[in-house]
Protein backbone atom coordinates (compact mmCIF):
# COMPACT_ATOMS: atom_id res chain seq x y z
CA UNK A 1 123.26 76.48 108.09
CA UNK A 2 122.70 79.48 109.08
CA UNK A 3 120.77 81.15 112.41
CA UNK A 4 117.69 83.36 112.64
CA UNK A 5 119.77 86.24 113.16
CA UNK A 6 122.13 85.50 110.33
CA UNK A 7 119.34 84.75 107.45
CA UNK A 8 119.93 87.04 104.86
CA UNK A 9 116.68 89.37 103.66
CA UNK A 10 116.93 89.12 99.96
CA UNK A 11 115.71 91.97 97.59
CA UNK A 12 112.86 90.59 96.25
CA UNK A 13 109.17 90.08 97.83
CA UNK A 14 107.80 86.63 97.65
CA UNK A 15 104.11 85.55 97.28
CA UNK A 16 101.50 88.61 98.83
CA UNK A 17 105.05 90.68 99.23
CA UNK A 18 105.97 88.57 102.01
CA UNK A 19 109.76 89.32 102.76
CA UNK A 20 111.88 86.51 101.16
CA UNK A 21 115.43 85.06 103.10
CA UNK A 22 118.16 83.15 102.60
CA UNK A 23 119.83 80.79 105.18
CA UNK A 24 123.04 79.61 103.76
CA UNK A 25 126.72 79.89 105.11
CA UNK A 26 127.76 79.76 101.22
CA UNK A 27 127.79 83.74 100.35
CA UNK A 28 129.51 82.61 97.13
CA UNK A 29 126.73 80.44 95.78
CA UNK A 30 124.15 81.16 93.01
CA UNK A 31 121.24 82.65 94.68
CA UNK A 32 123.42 84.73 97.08
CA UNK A 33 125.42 85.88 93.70
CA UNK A 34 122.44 86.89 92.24
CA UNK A 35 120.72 88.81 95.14
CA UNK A 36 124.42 90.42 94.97
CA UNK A 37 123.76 91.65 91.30
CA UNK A 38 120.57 92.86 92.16
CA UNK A 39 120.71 94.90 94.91
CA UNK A 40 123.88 96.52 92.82
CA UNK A 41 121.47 96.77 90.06
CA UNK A 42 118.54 98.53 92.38
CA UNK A 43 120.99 100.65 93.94
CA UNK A 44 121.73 102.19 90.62
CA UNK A 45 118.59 102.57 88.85
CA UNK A 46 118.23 104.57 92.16
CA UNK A 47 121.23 106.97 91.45
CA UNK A 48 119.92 107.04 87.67
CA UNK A 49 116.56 108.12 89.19
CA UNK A 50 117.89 110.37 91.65
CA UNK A 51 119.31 112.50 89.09
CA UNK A 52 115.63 112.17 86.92
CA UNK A 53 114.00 113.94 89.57
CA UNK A 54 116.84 116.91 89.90
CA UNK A 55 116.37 117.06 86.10
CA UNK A 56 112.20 117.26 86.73
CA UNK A 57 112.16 119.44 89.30
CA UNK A 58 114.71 122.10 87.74
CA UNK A 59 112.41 121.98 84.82
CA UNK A 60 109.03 124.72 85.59
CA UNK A 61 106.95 122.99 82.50
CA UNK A 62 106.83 119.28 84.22
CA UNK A 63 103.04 119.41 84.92
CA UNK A 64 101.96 116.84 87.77
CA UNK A 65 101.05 114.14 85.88
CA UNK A 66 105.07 114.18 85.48
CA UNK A 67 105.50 114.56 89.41
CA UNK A 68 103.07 111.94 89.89
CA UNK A 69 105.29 109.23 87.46
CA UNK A 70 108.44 110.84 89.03
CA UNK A 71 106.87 109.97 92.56
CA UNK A 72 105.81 106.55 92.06
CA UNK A 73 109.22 105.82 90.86
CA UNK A 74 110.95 107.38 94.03
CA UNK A 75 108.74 105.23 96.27
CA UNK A 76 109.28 102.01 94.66
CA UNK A 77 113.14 102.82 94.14
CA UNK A 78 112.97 103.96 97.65
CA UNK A 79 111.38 100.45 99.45
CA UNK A 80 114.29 98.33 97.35
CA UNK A 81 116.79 100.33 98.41
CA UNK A 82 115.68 100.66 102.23
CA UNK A 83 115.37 96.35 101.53
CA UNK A 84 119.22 96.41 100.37
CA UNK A 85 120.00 98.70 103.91
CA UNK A 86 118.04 96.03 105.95
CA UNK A 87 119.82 93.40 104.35
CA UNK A 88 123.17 94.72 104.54
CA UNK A 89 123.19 95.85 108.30
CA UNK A 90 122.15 92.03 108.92
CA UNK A 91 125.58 90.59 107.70
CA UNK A 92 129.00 91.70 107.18
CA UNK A 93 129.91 93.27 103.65
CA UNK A 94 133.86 92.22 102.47
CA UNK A 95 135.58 94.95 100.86
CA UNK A 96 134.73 95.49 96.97
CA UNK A 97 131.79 93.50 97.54
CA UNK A 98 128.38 95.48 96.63
């Protein structure tokens, strides 16, 4: 197993948003696979978002109900991919790995 310094934060929120982690020295196994696949997936709805809001605020009609969606969506997009940062700096990342 694993130490306290080496658990891995994974990028979803358990019960009352509590952070969730993983202690496991098998980065090949299913739940580690799958926190892989997620945080990839995150990290590009975030790009995919990113260029939403160029596309929003280029456009002079949007009214702010628009800005208000658009803003939600940054924040959310935002906390996940500060999570995937957090995780990442905790453990080493192998080349071609997301």
């Amino acid at each position: 197993m694993t130490t306290r310094d080496e658990l891995r934060l994974l990028p979803w929120s358990g019960p009352d948003g509590k952070p969730c982690y993983l202690s496991t020295d098998d980065h090949g196994g299913y739940v580690s696979r799958l926190a892989d696949h997620i945080e990839a997936f995150q990290l590009g709805m975030a790009a995919q978002l990113v260029e939403h809001a160029r596309q929003v605020l280029d456009d002079e009609t949007d009214g702010l109900e628009e800005l208000h969606l658009l803003a939600t969506k940054l924040t959310s997009t935002l906390r996940d991919v500060l999570r995937v940062a957090a995780s990442r700096g905790r453990r080493p990342v192998a080349p071609g790995h997301p």
